[in-house]
Protein backbone atom coordinates (compact mmCIF):
# COMPACT_ATOMS: atom_id res chain seq x y z
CA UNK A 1 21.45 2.43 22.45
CA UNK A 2 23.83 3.09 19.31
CA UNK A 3 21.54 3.73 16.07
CA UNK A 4 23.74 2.14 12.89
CA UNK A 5 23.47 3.37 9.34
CA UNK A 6 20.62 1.21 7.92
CA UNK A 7 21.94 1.57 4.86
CA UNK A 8 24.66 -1.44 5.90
CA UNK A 9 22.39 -3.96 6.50
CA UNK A 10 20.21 -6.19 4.92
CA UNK A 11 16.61 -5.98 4.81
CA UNK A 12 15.61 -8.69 6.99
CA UNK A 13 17.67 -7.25 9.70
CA UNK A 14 16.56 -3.43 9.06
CA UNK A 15 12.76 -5.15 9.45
CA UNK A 16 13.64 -6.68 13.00
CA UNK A 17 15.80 -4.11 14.80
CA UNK A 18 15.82 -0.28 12.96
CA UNK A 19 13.92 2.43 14.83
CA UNK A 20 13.90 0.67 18.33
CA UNK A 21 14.18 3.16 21.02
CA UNK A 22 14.80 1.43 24.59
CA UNK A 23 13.92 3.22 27.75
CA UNK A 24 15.42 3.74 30.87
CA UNK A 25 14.05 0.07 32.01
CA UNK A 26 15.77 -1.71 29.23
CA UNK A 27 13.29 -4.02 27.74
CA UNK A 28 14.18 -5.88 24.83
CA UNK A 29 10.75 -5.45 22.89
CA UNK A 30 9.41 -2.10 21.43
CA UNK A 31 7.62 -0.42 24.34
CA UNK A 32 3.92 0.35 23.80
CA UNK A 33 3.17 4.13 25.19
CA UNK A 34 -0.30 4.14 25.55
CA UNK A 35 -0.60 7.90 26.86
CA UNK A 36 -2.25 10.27 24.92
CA UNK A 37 0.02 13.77 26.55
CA UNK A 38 2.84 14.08 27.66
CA UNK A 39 4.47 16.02 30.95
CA UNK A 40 7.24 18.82 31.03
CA UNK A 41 9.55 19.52 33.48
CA UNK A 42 8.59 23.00 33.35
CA UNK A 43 6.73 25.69 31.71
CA UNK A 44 9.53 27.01 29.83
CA UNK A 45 10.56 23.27 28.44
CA UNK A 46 6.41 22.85 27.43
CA UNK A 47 6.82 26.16 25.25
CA UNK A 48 10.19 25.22 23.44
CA UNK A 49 8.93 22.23 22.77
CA UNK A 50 5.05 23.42 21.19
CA UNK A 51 7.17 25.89 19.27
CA UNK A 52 9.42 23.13 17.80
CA UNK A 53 12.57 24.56 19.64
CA UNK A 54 13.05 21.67 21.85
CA UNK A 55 12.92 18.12 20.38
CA UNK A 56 10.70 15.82 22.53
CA UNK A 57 7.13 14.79 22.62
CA UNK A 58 4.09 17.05 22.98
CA UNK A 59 0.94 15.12 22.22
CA UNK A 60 0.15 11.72 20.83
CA UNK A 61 -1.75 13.36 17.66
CA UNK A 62 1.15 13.66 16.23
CA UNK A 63 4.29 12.88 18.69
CA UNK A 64 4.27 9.03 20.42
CA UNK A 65 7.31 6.91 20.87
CA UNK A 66 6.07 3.51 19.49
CA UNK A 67 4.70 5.26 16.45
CA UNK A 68 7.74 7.03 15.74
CA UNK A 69 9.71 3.57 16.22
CA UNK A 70 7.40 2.40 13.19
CA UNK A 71 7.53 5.29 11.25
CA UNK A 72 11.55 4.78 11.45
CA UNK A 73 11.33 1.13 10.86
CA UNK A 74 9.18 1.72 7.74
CA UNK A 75 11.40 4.82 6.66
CA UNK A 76 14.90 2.20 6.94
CA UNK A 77 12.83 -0.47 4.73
CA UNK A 78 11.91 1.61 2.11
CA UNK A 79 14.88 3.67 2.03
CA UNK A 80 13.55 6.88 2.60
CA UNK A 81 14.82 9.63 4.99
CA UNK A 82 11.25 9.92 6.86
CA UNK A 83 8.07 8.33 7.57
CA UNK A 84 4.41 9.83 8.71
CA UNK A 85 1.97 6.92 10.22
CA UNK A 86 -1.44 7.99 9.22
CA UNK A 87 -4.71 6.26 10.89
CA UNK A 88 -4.92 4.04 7.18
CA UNK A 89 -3.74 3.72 3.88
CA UNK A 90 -6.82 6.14 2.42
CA UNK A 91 -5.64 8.83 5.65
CA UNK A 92 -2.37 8.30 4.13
CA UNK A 93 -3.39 9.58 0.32
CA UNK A 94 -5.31 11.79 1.83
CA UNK A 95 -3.15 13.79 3.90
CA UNK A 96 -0.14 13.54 0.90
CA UNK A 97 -2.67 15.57 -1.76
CA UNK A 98 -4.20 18.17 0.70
CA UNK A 99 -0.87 18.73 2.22
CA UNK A 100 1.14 18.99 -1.11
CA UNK A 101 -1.38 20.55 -3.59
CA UNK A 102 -2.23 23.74 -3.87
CA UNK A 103 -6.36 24.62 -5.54
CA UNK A 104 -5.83 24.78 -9.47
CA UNK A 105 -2.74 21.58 -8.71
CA UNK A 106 -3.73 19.13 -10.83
CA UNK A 107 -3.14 15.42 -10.71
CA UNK A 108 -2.56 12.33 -13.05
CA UNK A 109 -3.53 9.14 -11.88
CA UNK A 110 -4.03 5.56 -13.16
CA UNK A 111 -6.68 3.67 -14.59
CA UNK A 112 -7.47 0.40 -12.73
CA UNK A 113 -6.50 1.40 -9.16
CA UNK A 114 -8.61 0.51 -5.91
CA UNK A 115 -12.08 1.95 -5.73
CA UNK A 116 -11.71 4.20 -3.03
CA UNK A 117 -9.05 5.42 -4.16
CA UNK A 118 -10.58 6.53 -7.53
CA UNK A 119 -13.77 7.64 -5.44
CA UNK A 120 -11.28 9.80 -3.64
CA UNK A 121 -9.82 11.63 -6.31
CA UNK A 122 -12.62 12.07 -8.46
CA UNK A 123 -15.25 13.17 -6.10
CA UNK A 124 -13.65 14.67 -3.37
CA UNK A 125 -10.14 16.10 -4.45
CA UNK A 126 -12.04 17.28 -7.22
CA UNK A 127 -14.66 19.10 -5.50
CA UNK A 128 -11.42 21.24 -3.31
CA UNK A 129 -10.44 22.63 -6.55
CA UNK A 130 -7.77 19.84 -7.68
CA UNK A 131 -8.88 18.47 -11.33
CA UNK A 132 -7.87 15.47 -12.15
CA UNK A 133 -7.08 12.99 -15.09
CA UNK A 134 -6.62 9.28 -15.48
CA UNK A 135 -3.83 7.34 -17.55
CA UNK A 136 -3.45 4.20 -18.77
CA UNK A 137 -0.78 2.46 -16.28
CA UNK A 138 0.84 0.83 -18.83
CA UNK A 139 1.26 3.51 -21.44
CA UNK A 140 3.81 5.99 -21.13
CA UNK A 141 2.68 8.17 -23.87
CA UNK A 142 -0.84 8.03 -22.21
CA UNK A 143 0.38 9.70 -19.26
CA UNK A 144 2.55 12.11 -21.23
CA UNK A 145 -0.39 13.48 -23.41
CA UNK A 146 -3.00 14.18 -19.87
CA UNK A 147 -0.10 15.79 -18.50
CA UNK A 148 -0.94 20.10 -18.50
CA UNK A 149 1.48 22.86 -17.00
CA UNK A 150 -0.93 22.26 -13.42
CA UNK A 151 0.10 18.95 -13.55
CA UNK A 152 2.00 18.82 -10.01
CA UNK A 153 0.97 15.09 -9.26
CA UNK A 154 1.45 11.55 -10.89
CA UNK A 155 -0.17 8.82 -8.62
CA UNK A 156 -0.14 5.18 -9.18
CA UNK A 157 -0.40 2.04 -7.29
CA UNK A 158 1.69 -1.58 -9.01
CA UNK A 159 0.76 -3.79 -9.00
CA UNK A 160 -3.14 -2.55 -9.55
CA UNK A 161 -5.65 -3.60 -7.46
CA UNK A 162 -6.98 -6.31 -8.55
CA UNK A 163 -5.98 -6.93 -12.17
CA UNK A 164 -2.06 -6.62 -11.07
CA UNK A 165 -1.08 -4.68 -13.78
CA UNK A 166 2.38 -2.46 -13.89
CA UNK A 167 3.25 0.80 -13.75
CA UNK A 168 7.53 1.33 -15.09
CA UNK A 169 8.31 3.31 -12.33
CA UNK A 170 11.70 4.61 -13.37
CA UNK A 171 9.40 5.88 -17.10
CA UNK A 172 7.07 7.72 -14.89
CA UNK A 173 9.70 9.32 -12.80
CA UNK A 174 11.26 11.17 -15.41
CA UNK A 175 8.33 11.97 -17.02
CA UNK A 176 7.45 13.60 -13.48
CA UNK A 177 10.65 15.45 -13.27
CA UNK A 178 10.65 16.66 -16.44
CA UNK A 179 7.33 18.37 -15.53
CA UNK A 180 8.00 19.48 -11.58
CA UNK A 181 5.63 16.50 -10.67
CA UNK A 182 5.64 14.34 -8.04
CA UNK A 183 5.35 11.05 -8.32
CA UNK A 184 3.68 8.55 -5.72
CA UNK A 185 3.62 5.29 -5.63
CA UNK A 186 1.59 2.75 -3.59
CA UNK A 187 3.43 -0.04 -2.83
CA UNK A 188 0.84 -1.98 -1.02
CA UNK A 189 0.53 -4.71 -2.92
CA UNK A 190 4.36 -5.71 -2.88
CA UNK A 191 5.94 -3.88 0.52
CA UNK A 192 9.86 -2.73 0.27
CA UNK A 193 10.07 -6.52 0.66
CA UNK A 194 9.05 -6.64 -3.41
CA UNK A 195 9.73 -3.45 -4.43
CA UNK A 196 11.37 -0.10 -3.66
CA UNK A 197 9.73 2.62 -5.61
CA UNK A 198 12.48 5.49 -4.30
CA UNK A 199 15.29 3.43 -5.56
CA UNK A 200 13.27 3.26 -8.92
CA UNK A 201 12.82 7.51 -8.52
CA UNK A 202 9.77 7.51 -7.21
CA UNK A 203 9.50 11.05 -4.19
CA UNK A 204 6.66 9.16 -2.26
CA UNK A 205 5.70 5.80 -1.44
CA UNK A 206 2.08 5.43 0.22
CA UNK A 207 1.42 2.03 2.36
CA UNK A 208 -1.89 0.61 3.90
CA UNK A 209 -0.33 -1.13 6.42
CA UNK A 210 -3.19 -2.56 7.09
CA UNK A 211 -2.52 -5.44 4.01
CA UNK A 212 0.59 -7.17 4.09
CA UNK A 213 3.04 -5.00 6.98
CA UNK A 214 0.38 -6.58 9.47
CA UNK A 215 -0.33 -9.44 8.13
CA UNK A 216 -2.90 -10.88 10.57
CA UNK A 217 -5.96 -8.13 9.79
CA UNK A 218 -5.83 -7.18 13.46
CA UNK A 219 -5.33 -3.16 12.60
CA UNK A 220 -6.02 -0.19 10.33
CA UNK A 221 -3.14 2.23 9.46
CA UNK A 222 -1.58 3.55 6.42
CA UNK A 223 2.04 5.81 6.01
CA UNK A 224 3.85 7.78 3.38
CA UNK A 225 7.86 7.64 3.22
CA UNK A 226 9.68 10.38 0.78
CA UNK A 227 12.18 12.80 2.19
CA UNK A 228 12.55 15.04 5.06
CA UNK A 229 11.42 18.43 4.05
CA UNK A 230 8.40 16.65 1.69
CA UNK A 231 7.14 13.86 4.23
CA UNK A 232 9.12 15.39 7.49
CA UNK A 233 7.65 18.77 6.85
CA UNK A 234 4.98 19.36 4.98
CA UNK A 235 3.07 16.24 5.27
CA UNK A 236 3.88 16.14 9.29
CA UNK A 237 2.68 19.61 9.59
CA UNK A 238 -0.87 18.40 8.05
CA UNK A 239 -1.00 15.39 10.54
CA UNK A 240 -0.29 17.96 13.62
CA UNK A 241 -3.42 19.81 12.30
CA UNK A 242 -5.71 17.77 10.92
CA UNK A 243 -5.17 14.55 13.43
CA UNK A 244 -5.32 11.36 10.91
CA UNK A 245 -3.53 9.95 13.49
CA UNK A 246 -2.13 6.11 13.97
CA UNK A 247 -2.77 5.08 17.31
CA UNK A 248 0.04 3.74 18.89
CA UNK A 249 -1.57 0.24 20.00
CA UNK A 250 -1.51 -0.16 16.34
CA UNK A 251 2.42 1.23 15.94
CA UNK A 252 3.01 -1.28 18.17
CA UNK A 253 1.22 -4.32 16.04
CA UNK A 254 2.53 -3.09 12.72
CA UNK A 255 6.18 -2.75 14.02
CA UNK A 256 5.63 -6.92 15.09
CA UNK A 257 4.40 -7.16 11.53
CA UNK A 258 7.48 -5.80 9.90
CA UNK A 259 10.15 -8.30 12.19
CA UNK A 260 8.06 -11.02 10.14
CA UNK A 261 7.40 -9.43 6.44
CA UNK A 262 10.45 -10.39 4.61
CA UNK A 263 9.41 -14.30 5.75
CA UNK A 264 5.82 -14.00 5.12
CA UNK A 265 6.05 -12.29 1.59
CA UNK A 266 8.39 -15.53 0.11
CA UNK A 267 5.63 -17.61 1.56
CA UNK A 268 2.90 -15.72 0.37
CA UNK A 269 4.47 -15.31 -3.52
CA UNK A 270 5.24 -19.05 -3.41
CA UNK A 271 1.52 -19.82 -3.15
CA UNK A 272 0.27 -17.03 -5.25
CA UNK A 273 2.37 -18.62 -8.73
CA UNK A 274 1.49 -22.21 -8.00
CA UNK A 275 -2.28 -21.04 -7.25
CA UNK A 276 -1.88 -19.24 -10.66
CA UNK A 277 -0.40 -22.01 -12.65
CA UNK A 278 -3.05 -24.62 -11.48
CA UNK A 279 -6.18 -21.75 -12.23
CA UNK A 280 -4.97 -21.52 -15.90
CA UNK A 281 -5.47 -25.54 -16.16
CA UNK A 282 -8.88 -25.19 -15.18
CA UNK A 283 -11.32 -25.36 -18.13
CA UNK A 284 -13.70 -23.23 -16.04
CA UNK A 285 -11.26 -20.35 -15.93
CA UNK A 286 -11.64 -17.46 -18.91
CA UNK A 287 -7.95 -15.80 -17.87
CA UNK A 288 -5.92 -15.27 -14.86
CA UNK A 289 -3.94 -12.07 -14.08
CA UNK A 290 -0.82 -12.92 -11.80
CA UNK A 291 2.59 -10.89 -12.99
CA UNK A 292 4.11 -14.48 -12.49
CA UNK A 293 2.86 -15.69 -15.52
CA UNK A 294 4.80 -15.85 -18.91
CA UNK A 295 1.82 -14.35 -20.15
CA UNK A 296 1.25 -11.48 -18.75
CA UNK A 297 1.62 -8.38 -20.83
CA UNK A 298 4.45 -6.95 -18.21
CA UNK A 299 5.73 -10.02 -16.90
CA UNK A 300 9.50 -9.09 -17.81
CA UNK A 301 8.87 -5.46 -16.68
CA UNK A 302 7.69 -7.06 -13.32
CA UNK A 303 11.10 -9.16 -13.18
CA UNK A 304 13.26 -6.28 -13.58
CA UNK A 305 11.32 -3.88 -10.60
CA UNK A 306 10.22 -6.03 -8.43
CA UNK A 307 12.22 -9.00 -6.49
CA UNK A 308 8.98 -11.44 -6.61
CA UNK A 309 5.40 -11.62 -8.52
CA UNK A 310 3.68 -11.26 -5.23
CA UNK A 311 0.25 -12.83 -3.50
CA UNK A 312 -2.59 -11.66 -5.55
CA UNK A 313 -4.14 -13.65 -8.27
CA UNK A 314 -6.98 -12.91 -9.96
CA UNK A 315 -9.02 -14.83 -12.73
CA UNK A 316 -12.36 -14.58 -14.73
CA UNK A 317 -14.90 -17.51 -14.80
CA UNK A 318 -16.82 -18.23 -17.46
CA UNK A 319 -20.52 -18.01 -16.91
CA UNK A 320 -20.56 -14.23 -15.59
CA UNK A 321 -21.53 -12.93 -12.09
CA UNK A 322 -23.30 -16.00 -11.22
CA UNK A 323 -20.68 -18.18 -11.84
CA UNK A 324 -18.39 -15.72 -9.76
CA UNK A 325 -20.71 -15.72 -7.22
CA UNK A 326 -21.17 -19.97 -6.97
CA UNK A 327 -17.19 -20.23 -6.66
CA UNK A 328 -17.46 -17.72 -3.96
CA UNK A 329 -20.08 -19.14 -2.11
CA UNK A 330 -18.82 -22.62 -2.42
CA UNK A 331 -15.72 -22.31 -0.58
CA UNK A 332 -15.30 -23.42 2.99
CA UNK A 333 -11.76 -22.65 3.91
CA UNK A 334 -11.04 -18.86 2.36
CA UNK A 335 -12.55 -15.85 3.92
CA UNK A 336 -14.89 -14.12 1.99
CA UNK A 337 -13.92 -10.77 2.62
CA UNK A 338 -12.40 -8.07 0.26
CA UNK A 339 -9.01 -7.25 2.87
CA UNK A 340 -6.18 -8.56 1.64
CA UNK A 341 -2.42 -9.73 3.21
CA UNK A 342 -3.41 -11.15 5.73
CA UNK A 343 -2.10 -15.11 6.54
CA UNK A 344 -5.54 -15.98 5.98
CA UNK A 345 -6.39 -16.31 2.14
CA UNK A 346 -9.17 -14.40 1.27
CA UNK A 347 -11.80 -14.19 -1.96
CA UNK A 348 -13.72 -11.28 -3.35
CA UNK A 349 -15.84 -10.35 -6.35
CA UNK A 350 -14.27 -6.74 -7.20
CA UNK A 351 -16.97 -5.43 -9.32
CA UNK A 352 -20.07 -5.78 -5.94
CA UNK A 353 -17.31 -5.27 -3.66
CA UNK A 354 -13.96 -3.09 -4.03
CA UNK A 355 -15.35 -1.30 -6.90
CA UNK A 356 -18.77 -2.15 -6.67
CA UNK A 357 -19.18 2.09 -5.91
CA UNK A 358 -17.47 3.33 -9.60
CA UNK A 359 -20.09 3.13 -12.73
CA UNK A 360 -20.61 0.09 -14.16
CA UNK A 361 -18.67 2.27 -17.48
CA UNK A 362 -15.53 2.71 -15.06
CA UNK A 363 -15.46 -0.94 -14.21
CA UNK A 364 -15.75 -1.61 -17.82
CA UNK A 365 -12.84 0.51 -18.80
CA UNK A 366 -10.20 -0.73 -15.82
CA UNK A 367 -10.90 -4.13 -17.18
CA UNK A 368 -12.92 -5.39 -14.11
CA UNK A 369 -15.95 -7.50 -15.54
CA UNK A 370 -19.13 -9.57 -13.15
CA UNK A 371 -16.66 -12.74 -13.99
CA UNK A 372 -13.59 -11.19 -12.18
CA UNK A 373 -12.68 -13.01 -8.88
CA UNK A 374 -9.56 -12.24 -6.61
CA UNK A 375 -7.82 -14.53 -3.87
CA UNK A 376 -5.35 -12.93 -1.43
CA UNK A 377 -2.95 -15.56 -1.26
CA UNK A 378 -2.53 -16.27 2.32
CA UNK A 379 -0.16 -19.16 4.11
CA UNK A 380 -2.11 -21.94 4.36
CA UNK A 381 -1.40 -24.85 2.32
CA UNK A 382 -1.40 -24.13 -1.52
CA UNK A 383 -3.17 -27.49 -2.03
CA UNK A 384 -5.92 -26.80 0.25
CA UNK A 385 -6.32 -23.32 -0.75
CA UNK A 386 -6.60 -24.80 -4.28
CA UNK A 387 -8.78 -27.23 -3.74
CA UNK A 388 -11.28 -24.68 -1.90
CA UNK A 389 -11.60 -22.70 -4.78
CA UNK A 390 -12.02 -25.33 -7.24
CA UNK A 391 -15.28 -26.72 -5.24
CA UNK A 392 -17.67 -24.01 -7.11
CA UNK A 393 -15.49 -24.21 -10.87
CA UNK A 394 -17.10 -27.63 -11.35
CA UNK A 395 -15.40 -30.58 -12.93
């Protein structure tokens, strides 16, 4: 099978057929190689191709056909030269820091991001010798004055998790070249479908492809896209060791996710703004947070990087955590659960649940109060969707 130059094609099409690798019996799906080895013709071929001299697979830790078929999809989408599937999106942060940074490497990050994620840097990447320091997303001059001559690291997700605010992506990039940082991106929130940090000069982008690239919360897996000695190279070499492996049962799920992504994401943002629109009617709503909105603070920053305001919406009740709480507990359609992307809309209370494991200081700070309430935006009807929610705002 011929491989084109992704780069002619449109994105929808790069989502359905890029990185498909047909065998010998010529079916028309992605095979599924559940095998965890691999056997060599002979012992000469098995050492040229442990000692990289031989191209071929090895051992499903870090060499499997279906995976590689979604690491290549994933690389086309986002426009990167190479992809490494991790075993999730936390696997996928993970392996980019211990496999990039060097003790004494320090890192800036953003203020508002999701709660493992902060629990991640602070406690652990912390503790093997990496400080680090957190920025306002939204302030450029923020980021520039917690930047040190260590600083080898700017990480960021945009939209935040779950107040949706904006990072400017091409601002942060030079600020990291101009100070021989990277900068990394997690696009999990919008996909390449909504946004394509390396086109914005981003090096990495980080996905839990367990959100949206599914779709139907069936698996857990995460990747990072950049370049092919960063991501091809260094980060590979850390999977090889250390084994945060995507299995490829789960390849093979994700890669059915992507043929459908560029569909599901129009669907999903269509719902999301008129789910936002009705919320701020609602006299039982404080505020809603949805990049959508005229009113949000980087609403025309959102329009220029991103191709859609995407499918999370999140608003403050009044009447606290027990208010929160009652709309939670009243619904009867949404999925109280704190995953999100998936085609069935789902509710959480951030502050007992996503973040519930930062201080109650950090909560504070990111802007994430016991009122706070976010909805995944899934495909059901928008009408019933609303209508589920507004059963515990009262009348």
């Amino acid at each position: 099978m011929n491989h084109p130059d992704w780069n002619d094609f449109d994105l929808a099409t790069i989502a359905v057929r890029a990185g498909q690798r047909r065998t010998d019996e010529g079916e028309h799906s992605e095979a599924l190689f559940c095998t965890s080895s691999f056997v060599f013709k002979s012992a000469a071929e098995a050492a040229a191709r442990f000692q990289n001299q031989l191209p071929g697979n090895v051992y499903s830790r870090f060499t499997n056909p279906t995976v590689h078929m979604f690491e290549d999809r994933l690389a086309a989408l986002e426009g990167g030269e190479c992809c490494v599937a991790t075993s999730s999106g936390m696997a996928a942060i993970m392996a980019t820091c211990v496999a990039l940074l060097d003790a004494g490497d320090h890192i800036v990050a953003a203020t508002g991001m999701f709660g493992s994620t902060t629990q991640l840097f602070k406690k652990y990447l912390t503790r093997m010798g990496n400080p680090v320091d957190f920025a306002r997303i939204d302030d450029i001059d923020d980021w520039r004055s917690k930047i040190t001559p260590q600083t080898r690291m700017l990480f960021l997700e945009t939209p935040t998790n779950p107040l949706t605010q904006l990072a400017d992506i091409s601002a942060l990039a030079e600020l990291a070249y101009s100070h021989n940082a990277l900068l990394v991106v997690d696009n999990c929130f919008c996909t390449p479908v909504l946004q394509r940090p390396l086109e914005l000069g981003a090096h990495l982008v980080i996905h839990s492809a367990t959100k949206f690239i599914d779709g139907q919360g069936r698996c857990v897996g995460g990747a990072v896209v950049g370049d092919k000695k960063t991501v091809g190279e260094d980060i590979f070499a850390y999977l090889r060791t250390a084994g945060p492996t995507m299995s490829p049962f789960n390849a093979w799920v994700f890669l059915k996710g992507l043929e459908t992504l560029e569909i599901r994401m129009k669907r999903h943002c269509e719902s999301a703004a008129n789910i936002a629109m009705r919320l701020q009617l609602e006299p039982a709503v404080k505020r809603v947070y949805f990049p959508g909105l005229a009113e949000h603070p980087q609403h025309e920053l959102c329009k220029r990087q991103q191709s859609d305001f995407g499918a999370v919406v999140s608003f403050e009740v009044e009447g606290g955590k027990e208010a929160a709480w009652r709309v939670i507990d009243s619904t009867e359609l949404l999925s109280i659960t704190a995953n999100l992307g998936d085609v069935k809309s789902t509710i959480t209370h951030p502050a007992s649940t996503t973040h519930g494991r930062i201080s109650a200081e950090e909560r504070s700070a990111a802007g994430i109060t016991d009122s706070l309430l976010r909805v995944a935006v899934g495909l059901e009807s928008p009408d019933d969707i609303f209508a589920d929610i507004k059963r515990g705002l009262g009348e």
